[in-house]
C-alpha atoms as a PDB file:
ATOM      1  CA  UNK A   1       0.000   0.000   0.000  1.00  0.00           C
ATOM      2  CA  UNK A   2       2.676   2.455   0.669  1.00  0.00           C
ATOM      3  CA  UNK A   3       4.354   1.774  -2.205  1.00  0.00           C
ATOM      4  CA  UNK A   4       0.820   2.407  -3.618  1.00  0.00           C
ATOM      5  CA  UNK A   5       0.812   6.046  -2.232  1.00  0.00           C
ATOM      6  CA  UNK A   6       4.457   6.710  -2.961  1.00  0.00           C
ATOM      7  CA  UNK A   7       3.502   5.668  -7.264  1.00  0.00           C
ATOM      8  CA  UNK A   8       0.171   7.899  -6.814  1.00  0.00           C
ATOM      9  CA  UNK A   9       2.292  11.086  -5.053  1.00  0.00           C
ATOM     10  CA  UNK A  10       5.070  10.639  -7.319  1.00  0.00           C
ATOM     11  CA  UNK A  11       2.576  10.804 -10.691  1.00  0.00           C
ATOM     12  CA  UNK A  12       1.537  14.080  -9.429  1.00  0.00           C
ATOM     13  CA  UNK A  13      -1.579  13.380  -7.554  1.00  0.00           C
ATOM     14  CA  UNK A  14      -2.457  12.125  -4.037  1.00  0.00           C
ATOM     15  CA  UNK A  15      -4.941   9.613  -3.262  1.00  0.00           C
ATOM     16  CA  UNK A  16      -6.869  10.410  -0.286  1.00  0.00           C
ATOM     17  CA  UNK A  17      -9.033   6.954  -0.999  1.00  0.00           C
ATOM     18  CA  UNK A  18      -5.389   4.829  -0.781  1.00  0.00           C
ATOM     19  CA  UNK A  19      -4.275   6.395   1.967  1.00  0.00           C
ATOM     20  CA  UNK A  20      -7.835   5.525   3.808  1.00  0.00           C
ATOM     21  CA  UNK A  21      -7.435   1.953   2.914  1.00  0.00           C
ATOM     22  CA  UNK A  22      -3.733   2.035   5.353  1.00  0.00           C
ATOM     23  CA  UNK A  23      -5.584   3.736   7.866  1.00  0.00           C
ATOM     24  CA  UNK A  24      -8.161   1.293   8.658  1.00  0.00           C
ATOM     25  CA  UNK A  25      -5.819  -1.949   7.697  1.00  0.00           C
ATOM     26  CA  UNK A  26      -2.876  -0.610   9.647  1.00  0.00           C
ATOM     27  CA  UNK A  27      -4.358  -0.332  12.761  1.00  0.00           C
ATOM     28  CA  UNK A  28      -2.049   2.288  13.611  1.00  0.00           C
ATOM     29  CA  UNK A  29      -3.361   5.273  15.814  1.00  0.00           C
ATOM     30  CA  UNK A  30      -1.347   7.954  14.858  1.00  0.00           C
ATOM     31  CA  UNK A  31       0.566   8.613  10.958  1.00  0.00           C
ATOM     32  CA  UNK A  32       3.482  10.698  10.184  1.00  0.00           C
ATOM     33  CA  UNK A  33       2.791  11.888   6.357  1.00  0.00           C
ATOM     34  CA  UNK A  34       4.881  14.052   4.248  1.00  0.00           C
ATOM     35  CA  UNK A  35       3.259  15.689   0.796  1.00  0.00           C
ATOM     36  CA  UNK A  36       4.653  17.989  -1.458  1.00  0.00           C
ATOM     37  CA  UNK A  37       2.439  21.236  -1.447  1.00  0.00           C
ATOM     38  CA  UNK A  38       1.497  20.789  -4.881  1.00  0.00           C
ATOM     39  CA  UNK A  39      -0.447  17.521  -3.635  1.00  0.00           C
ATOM     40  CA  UNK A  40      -1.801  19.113  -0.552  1.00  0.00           C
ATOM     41  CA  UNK A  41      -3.266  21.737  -2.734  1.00  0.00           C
ATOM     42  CA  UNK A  42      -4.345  19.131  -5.249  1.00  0.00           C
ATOM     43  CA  UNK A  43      -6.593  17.252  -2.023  1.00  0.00           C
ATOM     44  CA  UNK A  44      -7.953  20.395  -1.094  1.00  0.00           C
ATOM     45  CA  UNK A  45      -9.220  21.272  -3.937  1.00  0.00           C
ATOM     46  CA  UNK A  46     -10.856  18.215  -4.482  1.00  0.00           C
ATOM     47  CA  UNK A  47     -12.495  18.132  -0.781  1.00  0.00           C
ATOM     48  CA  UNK A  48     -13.417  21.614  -1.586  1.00  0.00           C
ATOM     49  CA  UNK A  49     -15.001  20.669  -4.517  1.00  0.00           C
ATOM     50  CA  UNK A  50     -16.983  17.605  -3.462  1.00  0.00           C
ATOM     51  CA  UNK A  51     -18.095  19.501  -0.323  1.00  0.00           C
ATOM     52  CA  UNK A  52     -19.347  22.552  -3.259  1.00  0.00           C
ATOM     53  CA  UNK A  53     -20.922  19.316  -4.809  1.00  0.00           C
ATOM     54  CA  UNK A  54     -22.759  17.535  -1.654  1.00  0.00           C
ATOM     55  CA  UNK A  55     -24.195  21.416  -0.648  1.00  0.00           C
ATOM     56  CA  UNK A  56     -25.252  22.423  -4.167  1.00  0.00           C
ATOM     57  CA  UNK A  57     -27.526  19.151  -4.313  1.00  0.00           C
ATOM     58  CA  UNK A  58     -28.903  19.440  -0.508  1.00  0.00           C
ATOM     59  CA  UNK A  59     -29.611  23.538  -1.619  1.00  0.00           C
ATOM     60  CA  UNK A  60     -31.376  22.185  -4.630  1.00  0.00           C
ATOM     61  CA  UNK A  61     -33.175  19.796  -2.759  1.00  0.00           C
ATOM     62  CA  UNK A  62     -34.472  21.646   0.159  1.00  0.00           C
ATOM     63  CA  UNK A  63     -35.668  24.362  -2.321  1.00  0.00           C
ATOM     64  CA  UNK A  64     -37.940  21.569  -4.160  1.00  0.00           C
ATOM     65  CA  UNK A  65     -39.391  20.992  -0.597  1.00  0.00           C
ATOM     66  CA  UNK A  66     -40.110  24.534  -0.271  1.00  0.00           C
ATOM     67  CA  UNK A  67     -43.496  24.906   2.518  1.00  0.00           C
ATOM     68  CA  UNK A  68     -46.796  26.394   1.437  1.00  0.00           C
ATOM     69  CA  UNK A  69     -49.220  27.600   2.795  1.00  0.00           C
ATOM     70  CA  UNK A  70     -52.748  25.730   2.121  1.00  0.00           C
ATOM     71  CA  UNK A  71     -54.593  28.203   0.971  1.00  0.00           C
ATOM     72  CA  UNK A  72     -51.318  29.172  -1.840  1.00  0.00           C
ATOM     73  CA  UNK A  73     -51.602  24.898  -2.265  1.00  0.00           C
ATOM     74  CA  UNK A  74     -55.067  25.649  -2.823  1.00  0.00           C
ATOM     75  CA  UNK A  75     -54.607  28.835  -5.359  1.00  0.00           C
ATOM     76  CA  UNK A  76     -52.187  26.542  -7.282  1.00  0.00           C
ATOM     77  CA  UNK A  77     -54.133  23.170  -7.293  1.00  0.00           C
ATOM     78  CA  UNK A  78     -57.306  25.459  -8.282  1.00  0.00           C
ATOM     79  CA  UNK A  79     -59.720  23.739  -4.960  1.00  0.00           C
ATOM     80  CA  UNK A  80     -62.166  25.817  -3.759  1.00  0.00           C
ATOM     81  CA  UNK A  81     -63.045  23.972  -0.549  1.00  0.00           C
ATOM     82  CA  UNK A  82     -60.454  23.042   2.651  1.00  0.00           C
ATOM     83  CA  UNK A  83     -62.827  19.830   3.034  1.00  0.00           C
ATOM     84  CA  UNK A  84     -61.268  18.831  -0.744  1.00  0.00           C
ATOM     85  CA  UNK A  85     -57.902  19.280   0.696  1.00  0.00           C
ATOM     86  CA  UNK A  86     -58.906  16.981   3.594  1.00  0.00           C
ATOM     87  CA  UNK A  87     -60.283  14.288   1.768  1.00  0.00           C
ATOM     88  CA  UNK A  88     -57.126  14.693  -0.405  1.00  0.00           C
ATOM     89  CA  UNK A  89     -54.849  14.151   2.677  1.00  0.00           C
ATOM     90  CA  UNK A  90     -56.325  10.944   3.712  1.00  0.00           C
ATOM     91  CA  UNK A  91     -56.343   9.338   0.419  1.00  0.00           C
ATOM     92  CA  UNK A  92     -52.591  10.447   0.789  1.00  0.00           C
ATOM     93  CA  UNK A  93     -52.099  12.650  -2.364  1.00  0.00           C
ATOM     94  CA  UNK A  94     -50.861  15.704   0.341  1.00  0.00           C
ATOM     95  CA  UNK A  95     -49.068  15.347   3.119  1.00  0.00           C
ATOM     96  CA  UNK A  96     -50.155  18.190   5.271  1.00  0.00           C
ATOM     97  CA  UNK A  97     -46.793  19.661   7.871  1.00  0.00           C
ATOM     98  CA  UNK A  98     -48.212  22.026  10.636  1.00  0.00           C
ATOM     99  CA  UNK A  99     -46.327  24.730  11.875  1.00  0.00           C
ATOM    100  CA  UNK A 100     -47.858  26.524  15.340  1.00  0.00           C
ATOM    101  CA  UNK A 101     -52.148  26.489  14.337  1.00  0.00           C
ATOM    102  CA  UNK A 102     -51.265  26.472  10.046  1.00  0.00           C
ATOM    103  CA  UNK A 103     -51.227  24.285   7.786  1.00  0.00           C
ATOM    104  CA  UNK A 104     -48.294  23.822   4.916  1.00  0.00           C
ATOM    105  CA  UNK A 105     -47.477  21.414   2.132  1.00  0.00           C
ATOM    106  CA  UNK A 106     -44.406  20.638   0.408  1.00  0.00           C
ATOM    107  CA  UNK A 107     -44.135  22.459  -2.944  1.00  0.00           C
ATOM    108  CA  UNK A 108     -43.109  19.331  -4.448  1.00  0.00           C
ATOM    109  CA  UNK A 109     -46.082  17.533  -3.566  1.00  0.00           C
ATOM    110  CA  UNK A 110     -48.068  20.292  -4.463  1.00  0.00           C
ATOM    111  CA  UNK A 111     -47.221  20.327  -8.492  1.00  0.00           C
ATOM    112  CA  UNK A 112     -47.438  16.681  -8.726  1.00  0.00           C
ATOM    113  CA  UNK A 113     -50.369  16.614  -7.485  1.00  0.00           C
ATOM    114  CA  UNK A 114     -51.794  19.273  -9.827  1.00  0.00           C
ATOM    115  CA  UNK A 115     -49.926  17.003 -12.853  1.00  0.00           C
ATOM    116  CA  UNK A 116     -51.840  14.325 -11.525  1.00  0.00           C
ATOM    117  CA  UNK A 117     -55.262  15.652 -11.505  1.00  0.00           C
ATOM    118  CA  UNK A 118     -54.998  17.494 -14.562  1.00  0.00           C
ATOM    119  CA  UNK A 119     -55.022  20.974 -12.228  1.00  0.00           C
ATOM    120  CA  UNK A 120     -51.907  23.027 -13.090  1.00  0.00           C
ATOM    121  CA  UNK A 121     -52.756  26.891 -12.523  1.00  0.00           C
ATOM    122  CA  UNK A 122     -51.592  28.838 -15.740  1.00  0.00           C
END
């Protein structure tokens, strides 16, 4: 394995996934490393990177699961009566999320439903 990681740091990169693999088969607590800056710039960048990646998709997802309020749910899904969005909750086509005394639905939820049932506000 070393001579693994000496190849890999040698080629010009540094394999952070190699060097994982010696921690956990070593069994040794503590690891003295030494890396040429050019490599300790190169990991960096690539933690920085996948870290950019893992928040971009968790920011993209939470803003699909974006909270409205019932009565926007209702505006959109173009329901005139609460008792609709009721009945529509138990059959399980909205989940409703309630915040203090109001009632929200995911935005998500929200447009497939309205695909669903042919609803979609223009």
């Amino acid at each position: 394995m070393l001579q693994e990681i000496i190849q890999n740091s040698t080629a010009g990169f540094f394999n952070v996934e190699i060097l994982k693999k010696i921690m956990n088969t070593s069994g040794m607590g503590a690891m003295k490393i030494e890396i040429s800056a050019k490599d300790l710039m190169q990991v960096i960048n690539d933690t920085a990177q996948r870290t950019k990646d893992v928040f971009a998709k968790d920011v993209e997802q939470s803003s699909n699961d974006e909270l409205i309020p019932r009565k926007e749910a209702m505006e959109r899904l173009n329901v005139k009566t609460i008792l609709t969005m009721i009945r529509w909750e138990k059959k399980g086509y909205l989940t409703p999320h309630r915040l203090a005394s109001r009632i929200f639905y995911k935005k998500s939820e929200v447009v497939n439903a309205a695909r669903s049932f042919d609803r979609l506000e223009d």
